[in-house]
PDB file of N, CA and C in Angstrom:
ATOM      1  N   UNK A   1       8.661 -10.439  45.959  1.00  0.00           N
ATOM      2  CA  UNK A   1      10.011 -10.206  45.446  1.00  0.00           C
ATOM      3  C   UNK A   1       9.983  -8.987  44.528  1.00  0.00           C
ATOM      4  N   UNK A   2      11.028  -8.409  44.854  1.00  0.00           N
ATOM      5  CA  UNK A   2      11.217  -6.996  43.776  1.00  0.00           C
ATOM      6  C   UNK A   2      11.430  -7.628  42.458  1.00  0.00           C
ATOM      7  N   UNK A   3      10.572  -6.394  41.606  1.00  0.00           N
ATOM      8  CA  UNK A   3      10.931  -6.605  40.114  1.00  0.00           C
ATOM      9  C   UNK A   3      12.243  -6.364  39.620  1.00  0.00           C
ATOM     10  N   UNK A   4      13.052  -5.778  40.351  1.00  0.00           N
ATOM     11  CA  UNK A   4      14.331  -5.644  39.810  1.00  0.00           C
ATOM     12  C   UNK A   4      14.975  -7.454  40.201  1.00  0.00           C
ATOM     13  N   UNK A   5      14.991  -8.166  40.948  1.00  0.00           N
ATOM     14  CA  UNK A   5      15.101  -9.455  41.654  1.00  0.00           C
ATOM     15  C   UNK A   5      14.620 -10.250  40.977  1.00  0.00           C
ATOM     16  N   UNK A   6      13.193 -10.002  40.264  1.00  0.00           N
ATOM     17  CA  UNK A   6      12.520 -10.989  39.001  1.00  0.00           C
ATOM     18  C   UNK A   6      13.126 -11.243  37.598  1.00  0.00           C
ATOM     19  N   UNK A   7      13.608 -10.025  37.592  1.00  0.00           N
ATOM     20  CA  UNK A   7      14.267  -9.471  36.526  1.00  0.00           C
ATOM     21  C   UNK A   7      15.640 -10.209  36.239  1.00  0.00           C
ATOM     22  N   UNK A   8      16.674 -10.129  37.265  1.00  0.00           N
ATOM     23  CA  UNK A   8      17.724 -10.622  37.419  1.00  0.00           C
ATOM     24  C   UNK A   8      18.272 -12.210  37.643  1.00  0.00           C
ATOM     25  N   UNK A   9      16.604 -12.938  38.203  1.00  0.00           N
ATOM     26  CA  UNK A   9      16.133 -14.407  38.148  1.00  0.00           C
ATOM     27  C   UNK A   9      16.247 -14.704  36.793  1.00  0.00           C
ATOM     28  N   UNK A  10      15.451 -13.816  35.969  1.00  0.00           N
ATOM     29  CA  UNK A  10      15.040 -14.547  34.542  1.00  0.00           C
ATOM     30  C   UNK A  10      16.051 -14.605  33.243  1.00  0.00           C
ATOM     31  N   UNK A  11      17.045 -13.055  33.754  1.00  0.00           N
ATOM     32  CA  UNK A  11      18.196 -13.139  32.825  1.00  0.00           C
ATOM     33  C   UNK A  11      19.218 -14.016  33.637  1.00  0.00           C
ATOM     34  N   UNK A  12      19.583 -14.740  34.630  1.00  0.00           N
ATOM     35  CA  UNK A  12      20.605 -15.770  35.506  1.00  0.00           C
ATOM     36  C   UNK A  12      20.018 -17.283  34.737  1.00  0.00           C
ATOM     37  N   UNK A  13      19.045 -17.052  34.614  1.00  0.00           N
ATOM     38  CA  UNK A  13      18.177 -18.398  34.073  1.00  0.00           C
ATOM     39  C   UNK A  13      18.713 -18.994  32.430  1.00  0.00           C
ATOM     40  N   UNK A  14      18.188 -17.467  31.884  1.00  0.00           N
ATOM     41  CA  UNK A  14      18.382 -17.521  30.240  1.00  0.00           C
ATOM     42  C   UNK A  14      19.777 -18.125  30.196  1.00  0.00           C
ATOM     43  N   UNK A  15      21.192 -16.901  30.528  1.00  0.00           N
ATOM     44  CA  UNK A  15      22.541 -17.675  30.588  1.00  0.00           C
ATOM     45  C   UNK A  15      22.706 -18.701  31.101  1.00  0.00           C
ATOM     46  N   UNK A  16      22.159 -18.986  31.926  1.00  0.00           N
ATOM     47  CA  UNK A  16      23.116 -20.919  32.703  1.00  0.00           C
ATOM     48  C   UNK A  16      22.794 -21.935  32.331  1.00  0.00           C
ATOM     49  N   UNK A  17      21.481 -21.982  31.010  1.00  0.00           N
ATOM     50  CA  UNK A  17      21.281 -22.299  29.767  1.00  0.00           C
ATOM     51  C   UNK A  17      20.668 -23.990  30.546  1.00  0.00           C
ATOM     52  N   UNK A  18      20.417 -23.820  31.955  1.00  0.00           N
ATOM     53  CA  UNK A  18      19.336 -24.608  32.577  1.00  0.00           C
ATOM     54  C   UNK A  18      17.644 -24.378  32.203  1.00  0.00           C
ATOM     55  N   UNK A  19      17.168 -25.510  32.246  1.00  0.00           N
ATOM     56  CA  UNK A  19      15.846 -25.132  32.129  1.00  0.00           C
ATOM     57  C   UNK A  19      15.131 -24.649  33.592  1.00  0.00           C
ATOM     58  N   UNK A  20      14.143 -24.184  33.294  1.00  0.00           N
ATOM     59  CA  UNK A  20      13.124 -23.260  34.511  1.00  0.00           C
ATOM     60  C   UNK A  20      13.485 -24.222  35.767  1.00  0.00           C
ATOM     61  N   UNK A  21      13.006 -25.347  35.524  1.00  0.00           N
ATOM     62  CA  UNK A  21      12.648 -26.291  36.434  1.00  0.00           C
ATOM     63  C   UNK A  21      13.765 -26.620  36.878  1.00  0.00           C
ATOM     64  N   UNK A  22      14.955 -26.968  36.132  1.00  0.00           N
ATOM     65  CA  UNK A  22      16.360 -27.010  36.797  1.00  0.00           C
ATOM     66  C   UNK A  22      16.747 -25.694  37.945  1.00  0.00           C
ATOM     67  N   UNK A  23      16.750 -24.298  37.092  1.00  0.00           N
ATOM     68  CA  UNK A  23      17.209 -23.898  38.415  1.00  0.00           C
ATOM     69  C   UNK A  23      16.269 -23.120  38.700  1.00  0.00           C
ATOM     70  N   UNK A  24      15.247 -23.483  39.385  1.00  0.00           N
ATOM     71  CA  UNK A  24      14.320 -22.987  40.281  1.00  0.00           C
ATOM     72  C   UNK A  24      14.357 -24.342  41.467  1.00  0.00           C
ATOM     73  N   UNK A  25      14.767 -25.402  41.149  1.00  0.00           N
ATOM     74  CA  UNK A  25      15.271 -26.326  41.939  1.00  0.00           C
ATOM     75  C   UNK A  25      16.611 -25.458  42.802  1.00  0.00           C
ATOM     76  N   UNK A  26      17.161 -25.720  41.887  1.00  0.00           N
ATOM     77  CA  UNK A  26      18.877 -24.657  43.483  1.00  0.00           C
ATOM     78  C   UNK A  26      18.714 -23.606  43.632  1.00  0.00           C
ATOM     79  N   UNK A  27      17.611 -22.546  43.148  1.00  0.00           N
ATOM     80  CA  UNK A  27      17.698 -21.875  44.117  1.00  0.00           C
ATOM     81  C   UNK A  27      16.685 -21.664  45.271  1.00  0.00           C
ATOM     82  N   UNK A  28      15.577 -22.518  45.299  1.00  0.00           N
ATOM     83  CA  UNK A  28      14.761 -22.872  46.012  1.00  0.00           C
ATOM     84  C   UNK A  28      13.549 -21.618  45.611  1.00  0.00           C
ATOM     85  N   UNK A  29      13.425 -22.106  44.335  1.00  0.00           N
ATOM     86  CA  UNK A  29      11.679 -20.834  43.320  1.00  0.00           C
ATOM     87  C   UNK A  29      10.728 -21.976  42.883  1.00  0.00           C
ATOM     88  N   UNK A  30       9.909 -21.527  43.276  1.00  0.00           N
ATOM     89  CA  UNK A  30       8.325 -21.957  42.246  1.00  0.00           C
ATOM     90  C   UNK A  30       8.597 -22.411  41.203  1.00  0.00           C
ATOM     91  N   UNK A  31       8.936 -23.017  40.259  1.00  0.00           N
ATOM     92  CA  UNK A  31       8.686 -22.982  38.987  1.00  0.00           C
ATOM     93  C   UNK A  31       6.905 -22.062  38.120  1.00  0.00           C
ATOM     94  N   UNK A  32       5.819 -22.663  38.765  1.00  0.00           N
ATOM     95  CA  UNK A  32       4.809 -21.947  38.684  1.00  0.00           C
ATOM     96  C   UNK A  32       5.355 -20.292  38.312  1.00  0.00           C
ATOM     97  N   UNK A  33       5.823 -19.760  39.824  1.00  0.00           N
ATOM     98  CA  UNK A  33       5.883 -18.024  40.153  1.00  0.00           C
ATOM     99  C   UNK A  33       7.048 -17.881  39.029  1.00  0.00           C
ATOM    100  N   UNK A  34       8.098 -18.607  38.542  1.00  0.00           N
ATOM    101  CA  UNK A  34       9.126 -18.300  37.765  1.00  0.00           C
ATOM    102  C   UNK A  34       8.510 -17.985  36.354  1.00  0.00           C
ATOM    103  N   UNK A  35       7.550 -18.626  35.658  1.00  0.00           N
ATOM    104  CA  UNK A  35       6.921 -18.802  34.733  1.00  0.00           C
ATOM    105  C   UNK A  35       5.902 -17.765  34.266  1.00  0.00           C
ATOM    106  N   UNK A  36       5.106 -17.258  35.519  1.00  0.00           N
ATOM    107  CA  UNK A  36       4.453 -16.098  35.790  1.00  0.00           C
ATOM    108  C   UNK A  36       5.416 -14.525  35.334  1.00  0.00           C
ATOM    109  N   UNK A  37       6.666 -14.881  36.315  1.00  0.00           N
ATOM    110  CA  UNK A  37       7.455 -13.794  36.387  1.00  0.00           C
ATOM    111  C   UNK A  37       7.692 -13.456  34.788  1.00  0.00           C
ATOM    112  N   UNK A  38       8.537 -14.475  33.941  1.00  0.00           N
ATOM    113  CA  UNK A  38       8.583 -14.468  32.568  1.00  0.00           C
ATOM    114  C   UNK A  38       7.211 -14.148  31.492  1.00  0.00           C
ATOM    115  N   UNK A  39       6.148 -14.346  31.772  1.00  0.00           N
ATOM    116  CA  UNK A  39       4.770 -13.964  31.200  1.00  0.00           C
ATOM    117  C   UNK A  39       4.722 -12.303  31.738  1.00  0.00           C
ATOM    118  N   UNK A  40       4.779 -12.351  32.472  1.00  0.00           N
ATOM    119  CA  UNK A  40       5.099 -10.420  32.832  1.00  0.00           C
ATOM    120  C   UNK A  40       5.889  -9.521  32.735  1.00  0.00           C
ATOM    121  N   UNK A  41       6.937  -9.924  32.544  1.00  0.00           N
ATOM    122  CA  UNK A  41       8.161  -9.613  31.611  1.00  0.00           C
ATOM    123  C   UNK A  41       8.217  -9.683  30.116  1.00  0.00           C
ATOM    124  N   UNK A  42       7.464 -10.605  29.727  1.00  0.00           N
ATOM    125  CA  UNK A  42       6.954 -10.593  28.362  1.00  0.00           C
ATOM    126  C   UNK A  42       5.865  -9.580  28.221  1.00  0.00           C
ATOM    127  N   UNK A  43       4.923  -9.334  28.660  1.00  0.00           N
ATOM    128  CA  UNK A  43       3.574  -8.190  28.390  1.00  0.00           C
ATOM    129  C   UNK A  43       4.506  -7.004  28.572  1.00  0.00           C
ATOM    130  N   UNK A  44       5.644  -6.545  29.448  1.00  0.00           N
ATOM    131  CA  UNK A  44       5.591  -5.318  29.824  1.00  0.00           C
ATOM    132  C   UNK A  44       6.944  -5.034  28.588  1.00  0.00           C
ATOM    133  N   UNK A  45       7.311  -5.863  27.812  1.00  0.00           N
ATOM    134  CA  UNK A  45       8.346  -5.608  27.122  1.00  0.00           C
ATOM    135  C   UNK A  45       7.379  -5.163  25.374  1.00  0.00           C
ATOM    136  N   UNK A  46       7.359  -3.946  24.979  1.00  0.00           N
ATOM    137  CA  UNK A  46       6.687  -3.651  23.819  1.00  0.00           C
ATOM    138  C   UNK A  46       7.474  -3.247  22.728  1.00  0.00           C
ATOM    139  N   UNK A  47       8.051  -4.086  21.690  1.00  0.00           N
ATOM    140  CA  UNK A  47       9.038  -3.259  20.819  1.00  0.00           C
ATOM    141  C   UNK A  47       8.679  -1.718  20.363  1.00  0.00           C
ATOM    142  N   UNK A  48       9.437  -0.880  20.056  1.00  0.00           N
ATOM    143  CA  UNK A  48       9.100   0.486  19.732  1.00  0.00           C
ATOM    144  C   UNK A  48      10.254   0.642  18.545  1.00  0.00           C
ATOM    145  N   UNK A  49       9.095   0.833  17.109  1.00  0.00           N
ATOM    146  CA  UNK A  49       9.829   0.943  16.490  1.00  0.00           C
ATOM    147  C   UNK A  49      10.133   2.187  15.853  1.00  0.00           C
ATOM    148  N   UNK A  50      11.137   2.989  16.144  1.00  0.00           N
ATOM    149  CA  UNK A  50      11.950   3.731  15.500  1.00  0.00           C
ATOM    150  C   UNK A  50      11.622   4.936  14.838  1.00  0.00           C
ATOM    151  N   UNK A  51      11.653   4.561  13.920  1.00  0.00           N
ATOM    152  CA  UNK A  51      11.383   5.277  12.110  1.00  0.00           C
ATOM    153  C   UNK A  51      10.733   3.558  11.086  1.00  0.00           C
ATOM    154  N   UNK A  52       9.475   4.163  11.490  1.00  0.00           N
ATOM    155  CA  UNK A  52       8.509   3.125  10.809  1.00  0.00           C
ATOM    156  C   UNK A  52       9.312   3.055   9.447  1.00  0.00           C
ATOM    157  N   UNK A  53       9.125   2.189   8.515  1.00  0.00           N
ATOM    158  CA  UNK A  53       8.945   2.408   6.860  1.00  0.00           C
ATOM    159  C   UNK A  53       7.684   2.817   6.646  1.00  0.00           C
ATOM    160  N   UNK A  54       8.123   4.137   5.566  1.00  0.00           N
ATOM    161  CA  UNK A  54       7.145   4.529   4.611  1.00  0.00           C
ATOM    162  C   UNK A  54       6.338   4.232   4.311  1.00  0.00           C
ATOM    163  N   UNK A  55       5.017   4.730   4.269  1.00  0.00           N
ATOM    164  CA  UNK A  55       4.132   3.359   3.099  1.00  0.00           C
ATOM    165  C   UNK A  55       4.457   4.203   1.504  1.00  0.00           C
ATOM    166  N   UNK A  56       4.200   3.483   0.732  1.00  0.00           N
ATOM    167  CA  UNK A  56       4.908   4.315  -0.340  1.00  0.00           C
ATOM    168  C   UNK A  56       3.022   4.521  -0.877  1.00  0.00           C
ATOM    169  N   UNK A  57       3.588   5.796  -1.442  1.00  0.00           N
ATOM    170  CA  UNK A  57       2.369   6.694  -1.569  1.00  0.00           C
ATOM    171  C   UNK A  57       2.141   6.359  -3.234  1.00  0.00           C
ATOM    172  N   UNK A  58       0.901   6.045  -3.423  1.00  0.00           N
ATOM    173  CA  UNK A  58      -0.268   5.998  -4.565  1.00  0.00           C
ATOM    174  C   UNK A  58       0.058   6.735  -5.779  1.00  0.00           C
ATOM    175  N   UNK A  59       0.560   6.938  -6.892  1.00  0.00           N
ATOM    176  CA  UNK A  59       0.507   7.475  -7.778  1.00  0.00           C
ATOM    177  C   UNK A  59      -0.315   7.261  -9.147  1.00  0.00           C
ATOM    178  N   UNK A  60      -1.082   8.203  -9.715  1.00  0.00           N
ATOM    179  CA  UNK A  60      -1.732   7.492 -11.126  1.00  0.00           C
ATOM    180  C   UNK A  60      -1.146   8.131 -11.766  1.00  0.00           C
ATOM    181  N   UNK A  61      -0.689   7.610 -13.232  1.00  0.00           N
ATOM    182  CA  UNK A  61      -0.342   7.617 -14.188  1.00  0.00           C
ATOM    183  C   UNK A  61      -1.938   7.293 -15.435  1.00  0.00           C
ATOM    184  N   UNK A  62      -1.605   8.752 -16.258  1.00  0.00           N
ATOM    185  CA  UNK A  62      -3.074   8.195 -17.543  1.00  0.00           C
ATOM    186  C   UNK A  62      -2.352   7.241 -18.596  1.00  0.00           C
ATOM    187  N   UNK A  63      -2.575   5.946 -19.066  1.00  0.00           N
ATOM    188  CA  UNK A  63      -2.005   5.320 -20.193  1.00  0.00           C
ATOM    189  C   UNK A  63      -2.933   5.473 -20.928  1.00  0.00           C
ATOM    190  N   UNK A  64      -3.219   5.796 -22.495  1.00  0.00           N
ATOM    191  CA  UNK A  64      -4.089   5.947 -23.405  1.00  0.00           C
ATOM    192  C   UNK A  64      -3.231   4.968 -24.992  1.00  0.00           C
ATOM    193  N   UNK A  65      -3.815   4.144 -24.582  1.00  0.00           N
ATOM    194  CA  UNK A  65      -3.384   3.003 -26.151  1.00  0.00           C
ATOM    195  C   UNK A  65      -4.243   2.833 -27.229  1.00  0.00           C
ATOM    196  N   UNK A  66      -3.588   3.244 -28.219  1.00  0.00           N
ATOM    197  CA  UNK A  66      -4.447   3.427 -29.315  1.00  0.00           C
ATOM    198  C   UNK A  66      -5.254   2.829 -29.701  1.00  0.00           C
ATOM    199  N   UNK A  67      -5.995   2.449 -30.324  1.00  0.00           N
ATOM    200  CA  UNK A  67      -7.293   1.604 -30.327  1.00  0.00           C
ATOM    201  C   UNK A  67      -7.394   0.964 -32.102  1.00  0.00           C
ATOM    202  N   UNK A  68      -7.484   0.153 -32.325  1.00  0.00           N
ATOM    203  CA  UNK A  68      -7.591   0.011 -33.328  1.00  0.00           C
ATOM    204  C   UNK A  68      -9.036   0.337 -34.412  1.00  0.00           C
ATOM    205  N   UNK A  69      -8.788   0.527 -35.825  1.00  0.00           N
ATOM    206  CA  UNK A  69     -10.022   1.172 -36.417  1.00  0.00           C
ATOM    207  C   UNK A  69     -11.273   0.749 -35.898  1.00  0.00           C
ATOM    208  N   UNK A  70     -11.442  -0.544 -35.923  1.00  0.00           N
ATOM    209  CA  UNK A  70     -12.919  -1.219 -35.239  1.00  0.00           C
ATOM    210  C   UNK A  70     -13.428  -1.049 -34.269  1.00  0.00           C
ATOM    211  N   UNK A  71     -13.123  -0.207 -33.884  1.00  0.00           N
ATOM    212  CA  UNK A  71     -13.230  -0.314 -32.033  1.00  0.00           C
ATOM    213  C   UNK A  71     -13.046   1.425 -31.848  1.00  0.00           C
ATOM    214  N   UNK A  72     -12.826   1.990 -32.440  1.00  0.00           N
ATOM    215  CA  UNK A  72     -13.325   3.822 -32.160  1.00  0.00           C
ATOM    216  C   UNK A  72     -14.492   4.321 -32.775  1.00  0.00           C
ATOM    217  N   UNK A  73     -15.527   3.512 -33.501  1.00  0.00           N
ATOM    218  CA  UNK A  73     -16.830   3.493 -33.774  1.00  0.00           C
ATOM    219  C   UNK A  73     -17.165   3.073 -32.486  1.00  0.00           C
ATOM    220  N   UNK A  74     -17.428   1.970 -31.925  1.00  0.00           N
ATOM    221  CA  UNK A  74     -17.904   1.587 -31.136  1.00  0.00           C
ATOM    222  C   UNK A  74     -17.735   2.752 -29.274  1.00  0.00           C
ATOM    223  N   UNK A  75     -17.005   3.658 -29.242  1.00  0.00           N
ATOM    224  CA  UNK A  75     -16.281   4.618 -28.621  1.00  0.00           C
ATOM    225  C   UNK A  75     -16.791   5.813 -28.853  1.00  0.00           C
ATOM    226  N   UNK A  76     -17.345   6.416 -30.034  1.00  0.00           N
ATOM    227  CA  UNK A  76     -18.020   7.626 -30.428  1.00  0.00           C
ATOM    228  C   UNK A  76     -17.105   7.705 -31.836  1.00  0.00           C
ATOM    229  N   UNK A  77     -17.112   8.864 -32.410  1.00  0.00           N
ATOM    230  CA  UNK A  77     -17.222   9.075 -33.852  1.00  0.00           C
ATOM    231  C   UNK A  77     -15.782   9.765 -34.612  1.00  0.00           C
ATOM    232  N   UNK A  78     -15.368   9.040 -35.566  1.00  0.00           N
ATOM    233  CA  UNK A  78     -13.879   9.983 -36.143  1.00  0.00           C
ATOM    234  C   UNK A  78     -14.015  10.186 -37.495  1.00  0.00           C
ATOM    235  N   UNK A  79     -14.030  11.705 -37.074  1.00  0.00           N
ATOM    236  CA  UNK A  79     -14.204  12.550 -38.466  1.00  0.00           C
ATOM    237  C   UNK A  79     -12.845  13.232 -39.172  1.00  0.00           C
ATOM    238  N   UNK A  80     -12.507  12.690 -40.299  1.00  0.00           N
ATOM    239  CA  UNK A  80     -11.431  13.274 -41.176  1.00  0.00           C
ATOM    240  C   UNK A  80     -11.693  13.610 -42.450  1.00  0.00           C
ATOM    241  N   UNK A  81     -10.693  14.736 -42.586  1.00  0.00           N
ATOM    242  CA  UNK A  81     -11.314  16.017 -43.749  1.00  0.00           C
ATOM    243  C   UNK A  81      -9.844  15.410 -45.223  1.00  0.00           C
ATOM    244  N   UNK A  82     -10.789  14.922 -46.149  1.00  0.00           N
ATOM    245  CA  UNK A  82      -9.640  14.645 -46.847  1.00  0.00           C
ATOM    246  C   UNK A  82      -8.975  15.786 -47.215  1.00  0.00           C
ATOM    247  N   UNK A  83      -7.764  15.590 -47.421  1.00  0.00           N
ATOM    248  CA  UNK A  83      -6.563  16.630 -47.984  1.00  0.00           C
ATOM    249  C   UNK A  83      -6.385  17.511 -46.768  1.00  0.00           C
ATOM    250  N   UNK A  84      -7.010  17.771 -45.432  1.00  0.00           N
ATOM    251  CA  UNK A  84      -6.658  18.616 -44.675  1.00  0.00           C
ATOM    252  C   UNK A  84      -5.495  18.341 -43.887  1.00  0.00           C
ATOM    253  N   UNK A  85      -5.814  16.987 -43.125  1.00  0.00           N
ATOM    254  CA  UNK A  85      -4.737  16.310 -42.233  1.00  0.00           C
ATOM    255  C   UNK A  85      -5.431  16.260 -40.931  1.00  0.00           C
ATOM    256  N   UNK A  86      -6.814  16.890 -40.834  1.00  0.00           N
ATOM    257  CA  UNK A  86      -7.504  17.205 -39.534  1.00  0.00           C
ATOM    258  C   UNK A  86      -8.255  15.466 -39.054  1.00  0.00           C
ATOM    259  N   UNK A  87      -8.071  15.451 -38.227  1.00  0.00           N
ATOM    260  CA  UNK A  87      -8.839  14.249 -37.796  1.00  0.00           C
ATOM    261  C   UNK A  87      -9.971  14.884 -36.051  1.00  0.00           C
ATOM    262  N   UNK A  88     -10.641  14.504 -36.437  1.00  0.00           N
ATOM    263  CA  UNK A  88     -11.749  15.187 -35.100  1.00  0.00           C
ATOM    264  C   UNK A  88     -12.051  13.865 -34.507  1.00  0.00           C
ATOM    265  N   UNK A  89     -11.634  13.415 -32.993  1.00  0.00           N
ATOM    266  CA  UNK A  89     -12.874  12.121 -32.707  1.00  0.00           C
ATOM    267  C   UNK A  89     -13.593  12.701 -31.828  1.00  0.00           C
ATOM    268  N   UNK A  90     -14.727  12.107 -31.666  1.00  0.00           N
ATOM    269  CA  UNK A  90     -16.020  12.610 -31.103  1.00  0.00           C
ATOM    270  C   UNK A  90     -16.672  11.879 -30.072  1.00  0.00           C
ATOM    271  N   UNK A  91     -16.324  12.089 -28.750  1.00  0.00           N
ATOM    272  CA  UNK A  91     -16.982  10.410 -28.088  1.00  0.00           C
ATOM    273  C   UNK A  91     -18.720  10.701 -27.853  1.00  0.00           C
ATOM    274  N   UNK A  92     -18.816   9.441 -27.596  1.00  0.00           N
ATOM    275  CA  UNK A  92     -20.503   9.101 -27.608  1.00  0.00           C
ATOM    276  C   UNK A  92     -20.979  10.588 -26.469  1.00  0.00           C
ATOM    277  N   UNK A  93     -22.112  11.293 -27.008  1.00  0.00           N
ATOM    278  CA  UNK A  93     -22.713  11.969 -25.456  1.00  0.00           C
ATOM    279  C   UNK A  93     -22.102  13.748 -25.806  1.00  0.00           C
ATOM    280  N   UNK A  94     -21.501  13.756 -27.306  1.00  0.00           N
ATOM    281  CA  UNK A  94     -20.946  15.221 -27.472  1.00  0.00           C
ATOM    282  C   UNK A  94     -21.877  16.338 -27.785  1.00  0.00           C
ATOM    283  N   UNK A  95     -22.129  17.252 -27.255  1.00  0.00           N
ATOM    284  CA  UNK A  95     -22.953  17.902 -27.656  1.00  0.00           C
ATOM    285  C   UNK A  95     -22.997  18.649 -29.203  1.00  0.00           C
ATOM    286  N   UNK A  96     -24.061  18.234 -29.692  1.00  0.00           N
ATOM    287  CA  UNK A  96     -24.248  18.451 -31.290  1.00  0.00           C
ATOM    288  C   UNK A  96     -23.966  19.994 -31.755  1.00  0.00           C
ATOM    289  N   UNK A  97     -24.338  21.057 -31.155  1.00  0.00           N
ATOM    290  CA  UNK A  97     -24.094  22.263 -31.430  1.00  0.00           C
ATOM    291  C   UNK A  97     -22.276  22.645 -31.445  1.00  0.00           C
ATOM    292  N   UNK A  98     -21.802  22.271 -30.131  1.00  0.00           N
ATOM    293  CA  UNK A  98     -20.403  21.965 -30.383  1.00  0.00           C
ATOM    294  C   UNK A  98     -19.715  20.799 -31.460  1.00  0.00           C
ATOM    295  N   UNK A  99     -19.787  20.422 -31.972  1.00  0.00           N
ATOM    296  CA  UNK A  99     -19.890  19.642 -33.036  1.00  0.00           C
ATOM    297  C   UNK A  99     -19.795  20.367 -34.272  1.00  0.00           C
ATOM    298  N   UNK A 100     -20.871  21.237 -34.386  1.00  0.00           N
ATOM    299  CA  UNK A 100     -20.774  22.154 -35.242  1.00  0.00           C
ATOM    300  C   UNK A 100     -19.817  23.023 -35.780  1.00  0.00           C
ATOM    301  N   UNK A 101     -19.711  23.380 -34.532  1.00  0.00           N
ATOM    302  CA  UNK A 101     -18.752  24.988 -34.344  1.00  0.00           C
ATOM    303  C   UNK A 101     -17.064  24.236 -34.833  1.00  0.00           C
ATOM    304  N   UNK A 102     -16.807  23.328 -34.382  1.00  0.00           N
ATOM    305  CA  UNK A 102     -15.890  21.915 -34.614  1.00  0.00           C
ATOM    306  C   UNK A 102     -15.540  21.920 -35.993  1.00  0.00           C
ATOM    307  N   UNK A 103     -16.385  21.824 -36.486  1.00  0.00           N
ATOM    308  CA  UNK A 103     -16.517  21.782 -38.329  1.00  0.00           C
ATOM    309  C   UNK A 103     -16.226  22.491 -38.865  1.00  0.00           C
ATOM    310  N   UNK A 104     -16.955  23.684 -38.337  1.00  0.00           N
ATOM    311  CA  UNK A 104     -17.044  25.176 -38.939  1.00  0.00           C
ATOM    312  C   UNK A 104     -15.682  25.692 -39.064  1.00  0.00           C
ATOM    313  N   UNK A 105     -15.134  25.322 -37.788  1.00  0.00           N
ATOM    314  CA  UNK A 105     -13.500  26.088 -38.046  1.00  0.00           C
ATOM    315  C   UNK A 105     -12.739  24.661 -38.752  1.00  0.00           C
ATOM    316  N   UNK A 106     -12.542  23.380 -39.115  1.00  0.00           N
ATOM    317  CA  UNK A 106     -12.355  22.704 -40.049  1.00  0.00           C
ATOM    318  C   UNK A 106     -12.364  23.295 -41.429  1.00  0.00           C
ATOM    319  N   UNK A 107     -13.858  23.491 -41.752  1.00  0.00           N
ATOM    320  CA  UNK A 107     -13.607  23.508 -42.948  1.00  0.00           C
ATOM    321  C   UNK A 107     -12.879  25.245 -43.110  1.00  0.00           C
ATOM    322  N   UNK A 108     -13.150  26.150 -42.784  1.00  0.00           N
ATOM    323  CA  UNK A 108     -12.691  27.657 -42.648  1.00  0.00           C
ATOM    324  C   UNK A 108     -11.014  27.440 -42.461  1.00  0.00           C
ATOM    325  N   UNK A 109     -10.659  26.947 -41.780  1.00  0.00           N
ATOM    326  CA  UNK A 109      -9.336  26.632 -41.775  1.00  0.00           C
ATOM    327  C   UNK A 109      -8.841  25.784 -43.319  1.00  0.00           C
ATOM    328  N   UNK A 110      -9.453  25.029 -44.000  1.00  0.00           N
ATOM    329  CA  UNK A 110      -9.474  24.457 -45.025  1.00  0.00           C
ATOM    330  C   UNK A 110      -9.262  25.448 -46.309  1.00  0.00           C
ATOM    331  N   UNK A 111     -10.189  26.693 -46.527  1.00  0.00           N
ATOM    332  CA  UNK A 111      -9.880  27.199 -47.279  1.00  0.00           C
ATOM    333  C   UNK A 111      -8.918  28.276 -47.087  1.00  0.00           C
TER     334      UNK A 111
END
């Protein structure tokens, strides 16, 4: 039987709101081959969708929350120059010569 004929079996079926076995009885079909026909009609039917949705794309954001006094020792080192207003923090791993130079314009800026 033509697929256009299979085709037209399975949507006559859906509307007359008989089951398989009902009308594959009047019109003299397989139920088996009717069942088949609908399993192959199902594989060859593939939704295609459109305009997918987006995936929404990854963004980072830096949050930096202040830390309280106890806990920026433990972080590396904060150096403040009384009467200047300068506060220097220093994390663990800074190189000591830069450090220096750090100071140097501290206190030079100071006087």
């Amino acid at each position: 039987m033509e697929a256009k004929t299979r085709e037209q079996h399975l949507q006559a079926q859906q509307s007359s709101g008989k089951t398989i076995v009902a009308y594959c009885a009047q019109r003299n079909l397989s139920p088996s081959t009717f069942y088949n026909w609908r399993f192959e009609s199902k594989q060859k039917t593939i939704p295609v969708i459109q305009n997918p949705p987006k995936k929404s794309e990854a963004t980072f954001r830096e949050v930096i929350l202040p830390l309280p006094p106890h806990m920026k020792s433990a972080l590396g080192y904060c150096i403040s120059t009384a009467g200047s207003g300068f506060t220097l923090t220093i994390p663990r791993g800074f190189d000591a010569e830069e450090v220096k130079s750090l100071l140097s314009l501290m206190s030079a800026r100071k006087a």
